[in-house]
C-alpha atoms as a PDB file:
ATOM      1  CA  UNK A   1       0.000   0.000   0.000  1.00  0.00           C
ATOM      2  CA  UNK A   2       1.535   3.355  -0.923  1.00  0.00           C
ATOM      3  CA  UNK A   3       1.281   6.195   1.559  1.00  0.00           C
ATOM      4  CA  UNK A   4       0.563   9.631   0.584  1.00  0.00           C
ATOM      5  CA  UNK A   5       0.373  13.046   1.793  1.00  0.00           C
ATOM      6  CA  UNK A   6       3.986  12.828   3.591  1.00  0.00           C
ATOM      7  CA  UNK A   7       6.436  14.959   4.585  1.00  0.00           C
ATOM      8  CA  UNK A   8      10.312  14.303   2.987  1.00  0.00           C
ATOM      9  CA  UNK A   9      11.241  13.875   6.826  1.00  0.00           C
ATOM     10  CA  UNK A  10       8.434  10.712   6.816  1.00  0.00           C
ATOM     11  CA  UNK A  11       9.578   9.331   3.720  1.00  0.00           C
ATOM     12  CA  UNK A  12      13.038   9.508   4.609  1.00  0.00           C
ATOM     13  CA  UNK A  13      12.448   7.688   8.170  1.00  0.00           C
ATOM     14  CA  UNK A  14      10.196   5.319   6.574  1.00  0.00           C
ATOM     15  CA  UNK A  15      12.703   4.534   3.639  1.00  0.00           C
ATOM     16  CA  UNK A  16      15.716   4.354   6.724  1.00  0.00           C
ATOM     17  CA  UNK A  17      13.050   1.601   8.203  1.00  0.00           C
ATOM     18  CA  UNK A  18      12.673  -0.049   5.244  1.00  0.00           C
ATOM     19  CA  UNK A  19      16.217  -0.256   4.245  1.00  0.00           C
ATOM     20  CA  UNK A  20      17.039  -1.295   8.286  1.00  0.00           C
ATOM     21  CA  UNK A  21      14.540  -4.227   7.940  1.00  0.00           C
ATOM     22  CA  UNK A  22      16.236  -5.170   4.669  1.00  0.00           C
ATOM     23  CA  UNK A  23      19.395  -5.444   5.830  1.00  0.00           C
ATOM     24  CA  UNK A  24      18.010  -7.761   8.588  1.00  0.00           C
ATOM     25  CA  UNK A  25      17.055 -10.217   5.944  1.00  0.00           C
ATOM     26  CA  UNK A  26      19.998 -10.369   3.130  1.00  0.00           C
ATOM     27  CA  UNK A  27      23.359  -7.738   2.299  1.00  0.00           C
ATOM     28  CA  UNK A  28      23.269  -4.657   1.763  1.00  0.00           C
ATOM     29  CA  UNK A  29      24.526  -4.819  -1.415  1.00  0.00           C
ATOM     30  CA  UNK A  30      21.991  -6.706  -2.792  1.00  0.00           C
ATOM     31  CA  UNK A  31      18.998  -4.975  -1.471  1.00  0.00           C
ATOM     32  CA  UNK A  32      17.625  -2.705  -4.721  1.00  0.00           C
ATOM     33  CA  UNK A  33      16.427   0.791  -4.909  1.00  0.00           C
ATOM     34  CA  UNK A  34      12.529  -0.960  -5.636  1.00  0.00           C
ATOM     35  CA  UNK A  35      12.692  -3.294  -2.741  1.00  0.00           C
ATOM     36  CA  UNK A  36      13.413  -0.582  -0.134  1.00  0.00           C
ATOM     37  CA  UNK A  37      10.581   1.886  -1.738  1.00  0.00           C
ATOM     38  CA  UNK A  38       8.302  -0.870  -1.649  1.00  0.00           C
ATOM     39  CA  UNK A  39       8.781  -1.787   1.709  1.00  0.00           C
ATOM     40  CA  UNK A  40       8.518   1.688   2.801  1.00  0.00           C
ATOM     41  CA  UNK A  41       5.213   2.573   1.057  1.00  0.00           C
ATOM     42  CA  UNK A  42       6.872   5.347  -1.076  1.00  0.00           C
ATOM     43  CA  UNK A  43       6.870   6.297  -4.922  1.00  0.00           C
ATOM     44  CA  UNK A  44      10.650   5.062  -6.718  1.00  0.00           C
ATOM     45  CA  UNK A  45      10.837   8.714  -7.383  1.00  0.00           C
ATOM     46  CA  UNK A  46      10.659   9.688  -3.705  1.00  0.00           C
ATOM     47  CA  UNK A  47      14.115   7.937  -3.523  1.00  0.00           C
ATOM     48  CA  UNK A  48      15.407   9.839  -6.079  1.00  0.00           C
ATOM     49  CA  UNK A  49      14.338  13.036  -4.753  1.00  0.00           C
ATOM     50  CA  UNK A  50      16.004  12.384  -1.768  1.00  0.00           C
ATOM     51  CA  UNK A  51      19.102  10.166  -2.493  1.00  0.00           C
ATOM     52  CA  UNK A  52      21.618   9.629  -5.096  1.00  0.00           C
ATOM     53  CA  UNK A  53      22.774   5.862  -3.685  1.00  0.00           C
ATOM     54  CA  UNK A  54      21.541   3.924  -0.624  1.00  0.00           C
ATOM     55  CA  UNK A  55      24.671   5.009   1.886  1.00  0.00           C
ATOM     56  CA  UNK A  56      22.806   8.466   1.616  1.00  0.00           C
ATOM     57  CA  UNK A  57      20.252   6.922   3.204  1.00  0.00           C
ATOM     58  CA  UNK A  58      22.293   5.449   6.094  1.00  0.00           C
ATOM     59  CA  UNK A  59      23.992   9.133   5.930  1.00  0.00           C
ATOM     60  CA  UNK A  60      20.621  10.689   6.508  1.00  0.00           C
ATOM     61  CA  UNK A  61      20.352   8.543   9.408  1.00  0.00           C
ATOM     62  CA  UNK A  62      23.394   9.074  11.293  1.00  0.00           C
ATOM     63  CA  UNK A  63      22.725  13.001  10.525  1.00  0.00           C
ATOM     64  CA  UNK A  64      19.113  12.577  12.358  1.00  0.00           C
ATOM     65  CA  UNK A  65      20.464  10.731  15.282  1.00  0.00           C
ATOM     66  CA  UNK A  66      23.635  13.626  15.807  1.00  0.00           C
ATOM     67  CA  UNK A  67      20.775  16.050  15.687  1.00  0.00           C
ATOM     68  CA  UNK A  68      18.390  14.639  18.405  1.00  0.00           C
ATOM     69  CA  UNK A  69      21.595  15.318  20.526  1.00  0.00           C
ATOM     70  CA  UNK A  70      20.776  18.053  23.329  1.00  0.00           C
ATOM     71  CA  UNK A  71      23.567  20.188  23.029  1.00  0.00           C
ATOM     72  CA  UNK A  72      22.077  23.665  24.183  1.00  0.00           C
ATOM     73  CA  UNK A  73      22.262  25.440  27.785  1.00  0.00           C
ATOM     74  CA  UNK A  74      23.838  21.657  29.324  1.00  0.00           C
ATOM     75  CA  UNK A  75      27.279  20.897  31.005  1.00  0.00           C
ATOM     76  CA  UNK A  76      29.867  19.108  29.190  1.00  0.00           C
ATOM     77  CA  UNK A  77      29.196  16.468  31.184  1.00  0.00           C
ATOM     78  CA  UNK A  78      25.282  15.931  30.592  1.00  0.00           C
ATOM     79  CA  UNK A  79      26.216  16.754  27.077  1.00  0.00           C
ATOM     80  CA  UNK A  80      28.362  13.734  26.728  1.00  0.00           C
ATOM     81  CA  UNK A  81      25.548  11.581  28.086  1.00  0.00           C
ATOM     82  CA  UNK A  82      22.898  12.925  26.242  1.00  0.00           C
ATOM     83  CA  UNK A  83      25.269  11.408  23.161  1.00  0.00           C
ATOM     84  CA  UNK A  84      25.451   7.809  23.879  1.00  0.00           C
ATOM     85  CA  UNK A  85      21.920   7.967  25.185  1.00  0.00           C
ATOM     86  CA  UNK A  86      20.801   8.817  22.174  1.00  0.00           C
ATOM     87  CA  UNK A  87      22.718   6.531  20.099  1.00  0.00           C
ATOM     88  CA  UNK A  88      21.466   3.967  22.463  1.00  0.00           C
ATOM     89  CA  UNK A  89      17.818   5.065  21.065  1.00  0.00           C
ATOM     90  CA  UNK A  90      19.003   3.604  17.819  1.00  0.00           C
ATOM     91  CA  UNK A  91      20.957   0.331  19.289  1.00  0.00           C
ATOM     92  CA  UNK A  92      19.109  -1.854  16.564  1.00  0.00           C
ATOM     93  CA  UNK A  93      19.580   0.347  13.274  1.00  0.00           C
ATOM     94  CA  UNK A  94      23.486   1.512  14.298  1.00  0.00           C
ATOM     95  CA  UNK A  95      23.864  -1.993  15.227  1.00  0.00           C
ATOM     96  CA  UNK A  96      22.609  -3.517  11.312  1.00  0.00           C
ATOM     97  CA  UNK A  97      24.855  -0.583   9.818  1.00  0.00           C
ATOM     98  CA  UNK A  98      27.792  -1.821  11.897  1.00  0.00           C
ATOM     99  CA  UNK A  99      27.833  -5.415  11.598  1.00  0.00           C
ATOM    100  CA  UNK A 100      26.875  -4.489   7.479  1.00  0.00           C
ATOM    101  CA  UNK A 101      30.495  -2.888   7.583  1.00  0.00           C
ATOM    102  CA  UNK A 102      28.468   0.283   6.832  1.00  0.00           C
ATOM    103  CA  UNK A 103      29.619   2.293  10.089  1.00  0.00           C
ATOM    104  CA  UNK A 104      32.513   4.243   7.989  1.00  0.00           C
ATOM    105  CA  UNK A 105      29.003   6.593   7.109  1.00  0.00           C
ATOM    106  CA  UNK A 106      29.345   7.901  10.610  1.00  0.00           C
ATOM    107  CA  UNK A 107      32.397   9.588  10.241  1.00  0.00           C
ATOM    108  CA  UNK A 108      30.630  11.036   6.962  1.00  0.00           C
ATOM    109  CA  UNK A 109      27.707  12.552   9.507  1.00  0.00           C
ATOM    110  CA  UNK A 110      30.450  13.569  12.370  1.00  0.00           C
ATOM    111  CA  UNK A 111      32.792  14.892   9.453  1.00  0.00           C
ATOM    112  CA  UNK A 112      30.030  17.013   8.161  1.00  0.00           C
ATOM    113  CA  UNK A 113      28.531  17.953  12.090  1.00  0.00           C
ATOM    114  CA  UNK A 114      31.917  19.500  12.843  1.00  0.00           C
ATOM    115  CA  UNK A 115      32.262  20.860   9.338  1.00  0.00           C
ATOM    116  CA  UNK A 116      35.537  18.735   8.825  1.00  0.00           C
ATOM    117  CA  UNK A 117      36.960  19.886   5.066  1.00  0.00           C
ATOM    118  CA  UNK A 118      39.144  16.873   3.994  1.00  0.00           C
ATOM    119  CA  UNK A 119      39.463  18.462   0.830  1.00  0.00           C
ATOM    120  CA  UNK A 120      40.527  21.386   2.045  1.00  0.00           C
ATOM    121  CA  UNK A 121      44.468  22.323   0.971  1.00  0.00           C
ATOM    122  CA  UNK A 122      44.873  24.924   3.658  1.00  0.00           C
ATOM    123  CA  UNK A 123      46.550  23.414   6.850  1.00  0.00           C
ATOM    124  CA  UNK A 124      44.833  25.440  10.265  1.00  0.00           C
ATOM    125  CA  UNK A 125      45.682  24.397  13.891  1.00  0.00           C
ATOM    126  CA  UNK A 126      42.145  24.376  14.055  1.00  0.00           C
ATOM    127  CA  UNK A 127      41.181  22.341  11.432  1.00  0.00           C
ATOM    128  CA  UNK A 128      43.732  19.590  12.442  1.00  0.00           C
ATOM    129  CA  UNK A 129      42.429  19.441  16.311  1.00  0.00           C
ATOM    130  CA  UNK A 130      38.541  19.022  15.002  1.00  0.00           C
ATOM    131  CA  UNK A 131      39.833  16.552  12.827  1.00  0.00           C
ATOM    132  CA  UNK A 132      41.757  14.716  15.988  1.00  0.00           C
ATOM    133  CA  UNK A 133      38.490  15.092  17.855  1.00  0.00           C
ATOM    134  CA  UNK A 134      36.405  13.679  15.496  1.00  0.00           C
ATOM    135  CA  UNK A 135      38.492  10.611  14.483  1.00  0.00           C
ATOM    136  CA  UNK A 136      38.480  10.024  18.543  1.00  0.00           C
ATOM    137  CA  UNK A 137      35.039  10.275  18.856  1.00  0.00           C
ATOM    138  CA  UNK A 138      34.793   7.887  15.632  1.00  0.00           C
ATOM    139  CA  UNK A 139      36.851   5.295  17.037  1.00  0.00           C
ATOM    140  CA  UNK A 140      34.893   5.208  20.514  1.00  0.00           C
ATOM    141  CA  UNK A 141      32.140   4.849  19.143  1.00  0.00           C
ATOM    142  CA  UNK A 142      33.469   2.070  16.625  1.00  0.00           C
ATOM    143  CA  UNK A 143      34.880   0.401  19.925  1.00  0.00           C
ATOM    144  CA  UNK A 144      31.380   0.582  21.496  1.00  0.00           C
ATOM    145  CA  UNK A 145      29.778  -1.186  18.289  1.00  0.00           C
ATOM    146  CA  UNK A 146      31.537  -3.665  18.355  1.00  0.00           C
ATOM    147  CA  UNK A 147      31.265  -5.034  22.266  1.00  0.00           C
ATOM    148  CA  UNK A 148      27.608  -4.413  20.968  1.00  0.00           C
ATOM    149  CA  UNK A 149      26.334  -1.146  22.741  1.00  0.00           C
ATOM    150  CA  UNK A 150      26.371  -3.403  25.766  1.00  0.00           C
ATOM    151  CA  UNK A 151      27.948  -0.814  28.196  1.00  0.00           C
ATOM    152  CA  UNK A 152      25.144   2.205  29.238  1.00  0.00           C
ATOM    153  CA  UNK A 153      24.806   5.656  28.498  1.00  0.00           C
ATOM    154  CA  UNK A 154      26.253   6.335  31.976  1.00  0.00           C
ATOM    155  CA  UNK A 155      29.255   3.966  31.768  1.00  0.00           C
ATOM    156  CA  UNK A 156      30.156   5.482  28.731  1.00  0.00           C
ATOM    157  CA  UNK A 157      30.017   8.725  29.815  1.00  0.00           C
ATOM    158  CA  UNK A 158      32.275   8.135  33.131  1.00  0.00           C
ATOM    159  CA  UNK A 159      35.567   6.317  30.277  1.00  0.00           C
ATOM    160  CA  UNK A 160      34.855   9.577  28.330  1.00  0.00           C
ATOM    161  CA  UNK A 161      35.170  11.613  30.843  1.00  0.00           C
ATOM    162  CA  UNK A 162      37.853   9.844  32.554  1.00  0.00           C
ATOM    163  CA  UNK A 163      40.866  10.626  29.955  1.00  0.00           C
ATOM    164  CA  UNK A 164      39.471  14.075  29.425  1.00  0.00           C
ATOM    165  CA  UNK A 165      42.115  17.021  30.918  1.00  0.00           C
ATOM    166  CA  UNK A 166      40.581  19.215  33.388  1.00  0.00           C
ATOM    167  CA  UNK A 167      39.637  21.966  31.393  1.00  0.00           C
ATOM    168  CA  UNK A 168      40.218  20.957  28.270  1.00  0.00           C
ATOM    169  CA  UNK A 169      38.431  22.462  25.178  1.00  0.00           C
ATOM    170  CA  UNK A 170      35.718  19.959  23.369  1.00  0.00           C
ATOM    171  CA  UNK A 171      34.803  20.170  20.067  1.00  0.00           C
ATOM    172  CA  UNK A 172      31.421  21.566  21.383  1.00  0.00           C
ATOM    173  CA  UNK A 173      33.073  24.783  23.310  1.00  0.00           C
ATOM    174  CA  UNK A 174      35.586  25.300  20.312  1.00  0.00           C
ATOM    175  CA  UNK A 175      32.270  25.758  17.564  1.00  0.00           C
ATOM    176  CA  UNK A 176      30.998  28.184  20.796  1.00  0.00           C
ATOM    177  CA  UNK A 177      34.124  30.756  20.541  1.00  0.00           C
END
């Protein structure tokens, strides 16, 4: 049955679903542009309207989950855990992505969050510490993937927040200044 009268945001999450639910069943790579409009209840051109390939799809959905992230008026510390709880929201769709190989499109979303220019030629101090950050945040949260999300939202805060320097700068201060 085809849905109508949606919003791009609804036929985005409802292609994401789709796709998710797809990749439950066989790989990625063999999971077609019809099958995942199908299952989602949308028009082929909806896709197209939206998306180039299916990664951006996967993009899309990292970007939504970075931006359900409550970064105003909170301390560093509540900021921190307001990350991994809301990744933990989306244990079962990070969790397909990951074991699909597919988790290289978060550092796409976090890249693009911090406004990380890897094809920029100009070398800043600044542009090499987001880049550090980022790339550390990446690799904690591949870490985390792979023991399977098993540690909590609080856990995960308290290691993050255990080799962070007393009044050290976070990526989230430096975009502030």
């Amino acid at each position: 049955m085809r849905r109508k009268n949606l919003n791009s945001e609804l036929i985005k999450e409802y292609m994401v679903e789709a796709l998710l639910l797809l990749m439950e069943e066989k790989s990625f790579e063999k999971i077609t542009i019809g099958e995942i409009t199908d299952k989602a209840g949308v028009n082929r051109s909806s896709y197209y309207r939206h998306f180039n390939m299916k990664e951006d799809l996967l993009r899309w959905y990292f970007y939504k989950i970075i931006g359900e992230i409550e970064k105003e008026n909170v301390s560093f510390q509540d900021y921190t855990y307001s990350i991994f709880k809301t990744f933990l929201a989306h244990k079962r769709g990070i969790l397909i992505i990951h074991q699909a190989k597919l988790s290289y499109l978060l550092l796409d979303a976090l890249n693009a969050c911090f406004h990380v220019d890897t094809t920029d030629t100009k070398s800043t101090l600044e542009q090499f510490q987001t880049a550090w950050h980022v790339g550390g945040i990446y690799n904690g949260m591949l870490l985390w993937f792979e023991h399977g999300m098993k540690e909590s939202a609080q856990l995960m805060t308290d290691i993050t927040l255990s080799f962070r320097p007393a009044g050290s700068l976070s990526l989230r201060d430096m975009k502030k200044a």
